[in-house]
Protein backbone atom coordinates (compact mmCIF):
# COMPACT_ATOMS: atom_id res chain seq x y z
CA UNK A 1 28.87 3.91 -0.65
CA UNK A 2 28.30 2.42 2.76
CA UNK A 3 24.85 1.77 4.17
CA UNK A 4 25.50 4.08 7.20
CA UNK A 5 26.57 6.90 4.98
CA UNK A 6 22.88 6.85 3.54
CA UNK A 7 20.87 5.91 6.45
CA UNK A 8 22.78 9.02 8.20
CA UNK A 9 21.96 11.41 5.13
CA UNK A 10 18.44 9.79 5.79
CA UNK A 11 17.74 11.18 9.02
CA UNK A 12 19.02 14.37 8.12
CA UNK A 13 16.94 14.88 5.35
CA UNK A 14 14.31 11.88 3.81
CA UNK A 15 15.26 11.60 0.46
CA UNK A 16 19.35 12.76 0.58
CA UNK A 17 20.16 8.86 1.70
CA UNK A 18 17.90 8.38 -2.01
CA UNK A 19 19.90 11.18 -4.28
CA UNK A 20 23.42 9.17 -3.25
CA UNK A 21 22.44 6.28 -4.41
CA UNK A 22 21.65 7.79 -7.38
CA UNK A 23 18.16 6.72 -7.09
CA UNK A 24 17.62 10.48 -8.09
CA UNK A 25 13.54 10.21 -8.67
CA UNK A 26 12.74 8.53 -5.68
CA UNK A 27 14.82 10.90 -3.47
CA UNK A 28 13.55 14.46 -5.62
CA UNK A 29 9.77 12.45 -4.65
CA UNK A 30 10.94 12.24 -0.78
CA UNK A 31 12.30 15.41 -0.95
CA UNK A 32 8.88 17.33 -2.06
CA UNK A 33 6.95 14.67 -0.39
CA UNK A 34 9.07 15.70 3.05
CA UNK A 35 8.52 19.73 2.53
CA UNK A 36 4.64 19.24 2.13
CA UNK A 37 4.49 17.10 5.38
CA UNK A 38 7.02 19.42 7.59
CA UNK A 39 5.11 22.41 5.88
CA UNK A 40 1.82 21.96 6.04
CA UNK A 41 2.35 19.73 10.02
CA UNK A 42 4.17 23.25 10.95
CA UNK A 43 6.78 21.46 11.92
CA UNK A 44 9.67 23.37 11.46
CA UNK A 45 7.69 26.37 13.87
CA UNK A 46 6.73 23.04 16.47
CA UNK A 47 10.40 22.10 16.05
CA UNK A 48 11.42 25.15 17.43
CA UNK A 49 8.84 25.79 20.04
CA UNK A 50 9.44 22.25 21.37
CA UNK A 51 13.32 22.77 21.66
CA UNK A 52 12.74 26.17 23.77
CA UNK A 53 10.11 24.41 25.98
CA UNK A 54 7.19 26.19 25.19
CA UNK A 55 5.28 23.25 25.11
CA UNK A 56 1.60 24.22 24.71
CA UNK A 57 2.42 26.37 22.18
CA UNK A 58 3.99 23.50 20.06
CA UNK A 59 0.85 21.86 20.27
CA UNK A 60 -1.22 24.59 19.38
CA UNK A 61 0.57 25.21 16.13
CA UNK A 62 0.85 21.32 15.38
CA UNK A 63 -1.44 20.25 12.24
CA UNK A 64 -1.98 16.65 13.78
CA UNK A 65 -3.77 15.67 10.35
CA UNK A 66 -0.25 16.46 8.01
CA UNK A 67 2.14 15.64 11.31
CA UNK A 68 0.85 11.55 11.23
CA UNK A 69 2.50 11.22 7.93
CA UNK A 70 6.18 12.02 9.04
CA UNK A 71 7.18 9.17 10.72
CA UNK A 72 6.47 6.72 8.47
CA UNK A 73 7.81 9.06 5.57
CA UNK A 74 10.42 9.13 7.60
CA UNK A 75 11.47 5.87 8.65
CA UNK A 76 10.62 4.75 5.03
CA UNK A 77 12.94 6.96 3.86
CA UNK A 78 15.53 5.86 6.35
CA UNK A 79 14.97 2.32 5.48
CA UNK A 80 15.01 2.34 1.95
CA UNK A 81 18.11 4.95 1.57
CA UNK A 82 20.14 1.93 3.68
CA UNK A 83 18.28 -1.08 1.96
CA UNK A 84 19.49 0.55 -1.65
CA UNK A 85 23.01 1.39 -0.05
CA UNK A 86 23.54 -2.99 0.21
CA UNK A 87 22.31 -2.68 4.13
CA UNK A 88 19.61 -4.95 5.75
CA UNK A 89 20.21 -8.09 3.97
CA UNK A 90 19.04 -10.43 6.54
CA UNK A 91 15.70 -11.75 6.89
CA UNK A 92 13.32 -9.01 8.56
CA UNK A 93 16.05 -6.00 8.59
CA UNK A 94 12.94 -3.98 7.90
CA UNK A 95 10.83 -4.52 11.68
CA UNK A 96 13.36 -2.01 13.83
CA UNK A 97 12.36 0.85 10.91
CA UNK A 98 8.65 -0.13 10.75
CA UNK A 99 8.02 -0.61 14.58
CA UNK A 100 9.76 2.37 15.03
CA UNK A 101 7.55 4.34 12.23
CA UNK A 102 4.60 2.64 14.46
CA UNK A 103 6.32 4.03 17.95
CA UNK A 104 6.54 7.37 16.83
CA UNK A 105 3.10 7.94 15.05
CA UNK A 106 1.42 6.07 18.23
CA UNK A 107 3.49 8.94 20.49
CA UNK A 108 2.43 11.97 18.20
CA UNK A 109 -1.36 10.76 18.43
CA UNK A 110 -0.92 11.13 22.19
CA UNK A 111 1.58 13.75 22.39
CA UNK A 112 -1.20 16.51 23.38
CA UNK A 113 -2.18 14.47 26.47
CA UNK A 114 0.18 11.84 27.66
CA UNK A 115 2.36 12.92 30.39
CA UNK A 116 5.85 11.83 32.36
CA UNK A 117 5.39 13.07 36.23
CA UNK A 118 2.99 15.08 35.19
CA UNK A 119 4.43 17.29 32.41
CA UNK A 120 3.21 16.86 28.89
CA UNK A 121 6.36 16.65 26.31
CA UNK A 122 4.58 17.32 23.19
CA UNK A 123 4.17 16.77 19.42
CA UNK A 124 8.19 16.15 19.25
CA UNK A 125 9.86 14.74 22.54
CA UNK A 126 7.34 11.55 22.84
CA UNK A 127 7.60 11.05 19.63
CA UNK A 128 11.63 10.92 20.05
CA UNK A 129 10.80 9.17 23.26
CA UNK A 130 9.22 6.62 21.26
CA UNK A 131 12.03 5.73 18.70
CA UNK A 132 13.59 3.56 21.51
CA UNK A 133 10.83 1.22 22.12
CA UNK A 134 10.00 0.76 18.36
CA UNK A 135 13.63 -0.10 17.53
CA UNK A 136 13.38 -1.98 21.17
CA UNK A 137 10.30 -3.94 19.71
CA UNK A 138 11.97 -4.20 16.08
CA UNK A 139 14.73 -5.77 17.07
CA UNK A 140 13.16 -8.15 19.25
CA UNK A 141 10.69 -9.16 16.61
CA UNK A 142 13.70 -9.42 14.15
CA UNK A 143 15.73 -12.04 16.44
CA UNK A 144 12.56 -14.49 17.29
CA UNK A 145 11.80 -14.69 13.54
CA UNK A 146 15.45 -15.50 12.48
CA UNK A 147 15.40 -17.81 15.14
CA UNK A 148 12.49 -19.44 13.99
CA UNK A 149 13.01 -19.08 10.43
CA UNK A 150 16.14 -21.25 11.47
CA UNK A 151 14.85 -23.63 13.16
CA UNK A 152 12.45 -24.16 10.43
CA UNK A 153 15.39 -24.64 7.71
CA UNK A 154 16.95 -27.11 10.31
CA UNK A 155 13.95 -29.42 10.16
């Protein structure tokens, strides 16, 4: 199986990137671990609030205490689903996942407050917003180390 296959099954669901390649415990875990979290968060109801722009609302029926623990559930998921699928095999593959799991919880602590011109985007666009910079970050992170980790086998 390619890589991509499972880090796209990944985002879709945590866990499904886990069950094809047949690491079947660790994706049944993700699975329930992913139901609890999007259950008890409400995010399936802030989902859906979000996407038909009542905004407030979404935040009102956010459970900020169960909502922190998606992103890095979810970029874990992501990460390791690809990792197991023979992907990231370079040194520090891992920093566009984790800075992005760090992006994304940062913009769902402030998603009830920050605003863009003024309008507040809520518990599910910042924290989208924020996947760019954390892969951004990531993937800067990831070339200076190589680059030093080079330089250091030169020597």
């Amino acid at each position: 199986m390619k890589a991509s296959e499972a880090l796209l099954w990944s985002i879709a669901l945590p866990g499904f990137g886990q069950l094809l390649n047949r690491k079947i415990i660790k994706g049944i875990v993700l699975i329930i671990l992913e139901f609890f979290v999007n259950v008890l968060g409400n995010l399936n109801t802030v989902l859906f609030l979000s996407f038909h722009g009542e905004i407030e609302e979404a935040i009102a029926h956010a459970d900020y205490q169960w909502l922190l623990f998606y992103p890095c559930l979810y970029f874990f998921a992501m990460w390791d689903a690809y990792r197991d699928a023979g992907g990231g095999n370079k040194p520090y593959s891992f920093l566009p996942f984790v800075f992005s799991a760090y992006f994304v919880t940062i913009g769902t602590i402030y998603s009830s407050s920050f605003t863009i011109f003024e309008v507040v985007l809520g518990p599910i666009w910042l924290p989208i917003l924020s996947v760019l910079p954390g892969v951004l970050a990531g993937l800067l992170l990831q070339m200076l180390f190589r680059k030093r980790l080079l330089s250091m086998e030169e020597k």
